[in-house]
C-alpha atoms as a PDB file:
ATOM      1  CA  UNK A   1     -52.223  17.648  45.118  1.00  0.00           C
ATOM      2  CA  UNK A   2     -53.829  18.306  42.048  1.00  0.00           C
ATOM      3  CA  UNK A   3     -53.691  15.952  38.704  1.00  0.00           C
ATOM      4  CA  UNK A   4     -51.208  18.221  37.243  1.00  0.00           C
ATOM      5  CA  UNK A   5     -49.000  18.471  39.764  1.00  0.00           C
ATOM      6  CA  UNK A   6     -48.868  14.529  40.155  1.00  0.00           C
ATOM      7  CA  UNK A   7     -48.794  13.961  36.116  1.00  0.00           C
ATOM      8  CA  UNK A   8     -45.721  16.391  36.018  1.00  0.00           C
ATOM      9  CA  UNK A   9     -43.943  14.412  39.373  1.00  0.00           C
ATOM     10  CA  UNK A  10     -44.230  10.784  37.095  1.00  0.00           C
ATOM     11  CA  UNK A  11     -43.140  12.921  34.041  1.00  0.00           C
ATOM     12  CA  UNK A  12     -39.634  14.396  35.655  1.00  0.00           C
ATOM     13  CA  UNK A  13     -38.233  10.761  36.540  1.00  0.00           C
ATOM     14  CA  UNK A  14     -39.372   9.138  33.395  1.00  0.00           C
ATOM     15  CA  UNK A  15     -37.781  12.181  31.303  1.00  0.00           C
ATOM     16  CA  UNK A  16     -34.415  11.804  33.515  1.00  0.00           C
ATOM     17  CA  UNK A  17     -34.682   7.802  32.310  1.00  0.00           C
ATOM     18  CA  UNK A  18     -34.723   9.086  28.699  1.00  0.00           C
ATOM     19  CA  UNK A  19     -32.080  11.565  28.875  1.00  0.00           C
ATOM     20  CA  UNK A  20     -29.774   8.718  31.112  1.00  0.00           C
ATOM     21  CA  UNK A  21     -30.804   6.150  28.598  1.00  0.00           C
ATOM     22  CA  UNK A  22     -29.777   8.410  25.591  1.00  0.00           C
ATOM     23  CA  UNK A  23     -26.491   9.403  26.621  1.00  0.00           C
ATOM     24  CA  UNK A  24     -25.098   6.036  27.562  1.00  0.00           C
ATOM     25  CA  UNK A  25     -26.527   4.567  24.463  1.00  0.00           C
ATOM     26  CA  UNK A  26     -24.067   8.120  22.741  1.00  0.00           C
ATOM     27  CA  UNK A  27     -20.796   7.135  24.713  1.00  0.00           C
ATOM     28  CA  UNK A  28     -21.096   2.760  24.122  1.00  0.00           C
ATOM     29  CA  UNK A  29     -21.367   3.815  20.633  1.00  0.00           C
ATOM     30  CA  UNK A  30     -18.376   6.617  20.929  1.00  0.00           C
ATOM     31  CA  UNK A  31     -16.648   3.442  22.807  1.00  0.00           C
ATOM     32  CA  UNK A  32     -17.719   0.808  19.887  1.00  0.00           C
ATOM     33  CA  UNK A  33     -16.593   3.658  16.909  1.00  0.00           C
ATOM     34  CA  UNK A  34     -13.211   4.050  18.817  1.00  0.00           C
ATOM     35  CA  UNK A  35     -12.650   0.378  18.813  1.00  0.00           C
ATOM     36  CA  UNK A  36     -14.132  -0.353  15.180  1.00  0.00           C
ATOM     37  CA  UNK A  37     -11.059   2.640  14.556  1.00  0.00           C
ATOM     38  CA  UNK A  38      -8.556   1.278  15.923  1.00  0.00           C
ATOM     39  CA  UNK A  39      -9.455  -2.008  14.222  1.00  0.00           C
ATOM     40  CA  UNK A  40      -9.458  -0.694  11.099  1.00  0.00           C
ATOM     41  CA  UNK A  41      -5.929   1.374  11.282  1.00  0.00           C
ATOM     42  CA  UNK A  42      -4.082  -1.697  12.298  1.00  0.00           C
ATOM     43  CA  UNK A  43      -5.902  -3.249   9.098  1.00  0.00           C
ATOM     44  CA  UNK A  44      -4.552  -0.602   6.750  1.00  0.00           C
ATOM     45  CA  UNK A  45      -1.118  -0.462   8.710  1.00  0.00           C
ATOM     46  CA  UNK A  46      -0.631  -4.268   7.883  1.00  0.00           C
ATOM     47  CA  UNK A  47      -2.178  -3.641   4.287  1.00  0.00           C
ATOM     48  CA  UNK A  48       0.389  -0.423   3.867  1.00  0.00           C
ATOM     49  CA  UNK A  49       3.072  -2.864   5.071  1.00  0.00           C
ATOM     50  CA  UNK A  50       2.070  -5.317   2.524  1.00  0.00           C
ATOM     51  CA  UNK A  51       2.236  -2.622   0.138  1.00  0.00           C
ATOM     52  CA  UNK A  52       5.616  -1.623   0.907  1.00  0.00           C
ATOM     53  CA  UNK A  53       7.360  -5.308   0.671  1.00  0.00           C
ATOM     54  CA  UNK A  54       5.496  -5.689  -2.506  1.00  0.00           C
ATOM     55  CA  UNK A  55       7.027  -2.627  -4.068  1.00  0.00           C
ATOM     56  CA  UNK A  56      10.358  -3.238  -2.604  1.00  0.00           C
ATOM     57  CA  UNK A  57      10.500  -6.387  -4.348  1.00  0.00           C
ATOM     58  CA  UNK A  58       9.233  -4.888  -7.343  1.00  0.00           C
ATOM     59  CA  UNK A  59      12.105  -2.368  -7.031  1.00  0.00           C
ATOM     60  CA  UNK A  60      14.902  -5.425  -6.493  1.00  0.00           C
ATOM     61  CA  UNK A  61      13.506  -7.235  -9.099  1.00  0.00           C
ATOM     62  CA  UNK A  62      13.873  -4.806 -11.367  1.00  0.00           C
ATOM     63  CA  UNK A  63      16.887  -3.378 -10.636  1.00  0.00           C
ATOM     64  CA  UNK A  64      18.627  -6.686 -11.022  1.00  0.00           C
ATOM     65  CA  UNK A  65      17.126  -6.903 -14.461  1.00  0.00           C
ATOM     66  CA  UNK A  66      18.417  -3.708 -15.233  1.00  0.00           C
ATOM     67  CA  UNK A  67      21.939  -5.248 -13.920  1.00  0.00           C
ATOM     68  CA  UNK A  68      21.402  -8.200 -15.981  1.00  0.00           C
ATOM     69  CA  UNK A  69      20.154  -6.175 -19.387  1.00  0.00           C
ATOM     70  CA  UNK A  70      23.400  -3.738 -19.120  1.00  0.00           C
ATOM     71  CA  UNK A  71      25.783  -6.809 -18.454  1.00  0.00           C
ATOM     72  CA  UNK A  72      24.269  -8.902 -21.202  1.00  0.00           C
ATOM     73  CA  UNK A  73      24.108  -5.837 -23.702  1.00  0.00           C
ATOM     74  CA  UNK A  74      27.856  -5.496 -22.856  1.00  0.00           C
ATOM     75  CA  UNK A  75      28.900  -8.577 -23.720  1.00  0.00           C
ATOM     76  CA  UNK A  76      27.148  -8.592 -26.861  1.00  0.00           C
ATOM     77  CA  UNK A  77      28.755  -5.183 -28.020  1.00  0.00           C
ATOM     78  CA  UNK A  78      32.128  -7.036 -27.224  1.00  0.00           C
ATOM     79  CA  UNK A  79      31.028 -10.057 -29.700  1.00  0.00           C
ATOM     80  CA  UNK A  80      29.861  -6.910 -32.466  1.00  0.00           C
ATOM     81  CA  UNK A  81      32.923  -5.900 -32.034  1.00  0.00           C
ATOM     82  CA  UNK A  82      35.065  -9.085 -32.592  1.00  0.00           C
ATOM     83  CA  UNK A  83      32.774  -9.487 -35.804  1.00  0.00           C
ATOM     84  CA  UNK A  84      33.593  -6.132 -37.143  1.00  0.00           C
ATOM     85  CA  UNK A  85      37.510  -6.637 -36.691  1.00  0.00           C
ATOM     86  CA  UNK A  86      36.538 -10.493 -37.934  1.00  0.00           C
ATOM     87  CA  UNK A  87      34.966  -8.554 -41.074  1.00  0.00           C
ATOM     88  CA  UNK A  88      37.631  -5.917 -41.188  1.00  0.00           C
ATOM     89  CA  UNK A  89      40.411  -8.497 -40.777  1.00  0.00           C
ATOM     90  CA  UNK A  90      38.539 -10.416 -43.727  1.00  0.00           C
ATOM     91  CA  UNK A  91      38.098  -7.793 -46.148  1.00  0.00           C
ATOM     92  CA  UNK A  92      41.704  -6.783 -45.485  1.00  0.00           C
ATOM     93  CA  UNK A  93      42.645 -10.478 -46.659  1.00  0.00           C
ATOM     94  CA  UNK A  94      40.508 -10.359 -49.858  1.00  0.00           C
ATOM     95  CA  UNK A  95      41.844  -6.743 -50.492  1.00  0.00           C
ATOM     96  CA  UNK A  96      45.464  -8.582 -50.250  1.00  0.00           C
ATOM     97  CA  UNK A  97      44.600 -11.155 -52.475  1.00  0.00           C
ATOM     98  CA  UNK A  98      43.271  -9.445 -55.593  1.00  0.00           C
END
């Protein structure tokens, strides 16, 4: 066998090495980029959950104010409008007096 011949024979294993080598280094990092996914959609899952009890309460907490603001503005037009008859009653009294 000639030198060629022998250098190409040590050449074809060590460039099947190199091609093995390559592609199982391609699918453990496939495998690790899956995991490092899924990983990181459960994180923004739990962070959109978060998200979503935070503006629920939001959404409660301002609806009861709005409950509270209309029932205290309420009241207070039903004291405005015992002080108008109050004033009305009043003037009627000073009217009568004159």
């Amino acid at each position: 066998m000639n030198s060629d011949m022998i250098s190409l024979l040590i050449q074809i294993p060590l460039l099947g090495v190199f091609v093995w080598y390559t592609l199982r280094l391609s699918a453990d990092y496939r495998a690790d980029a899956g995991r490092r996914d899924e990983q990181w959609q459960r994180f923004i899952e739990q962070q959109n959950e978060l998200w979503r009890n935070f503006i629920r309460e939001l959404v409660e907490r301002s609806s009861g104010a709005e409950d509270m603001t209309s029932q205290r503005l309420a009241e207070l037009a039903t004291v405005i409008r015992g002080l108008l008859d109050d004033f009305k009653s009043h003037d009627a009294k000073a009217k009568a007096g004159k």
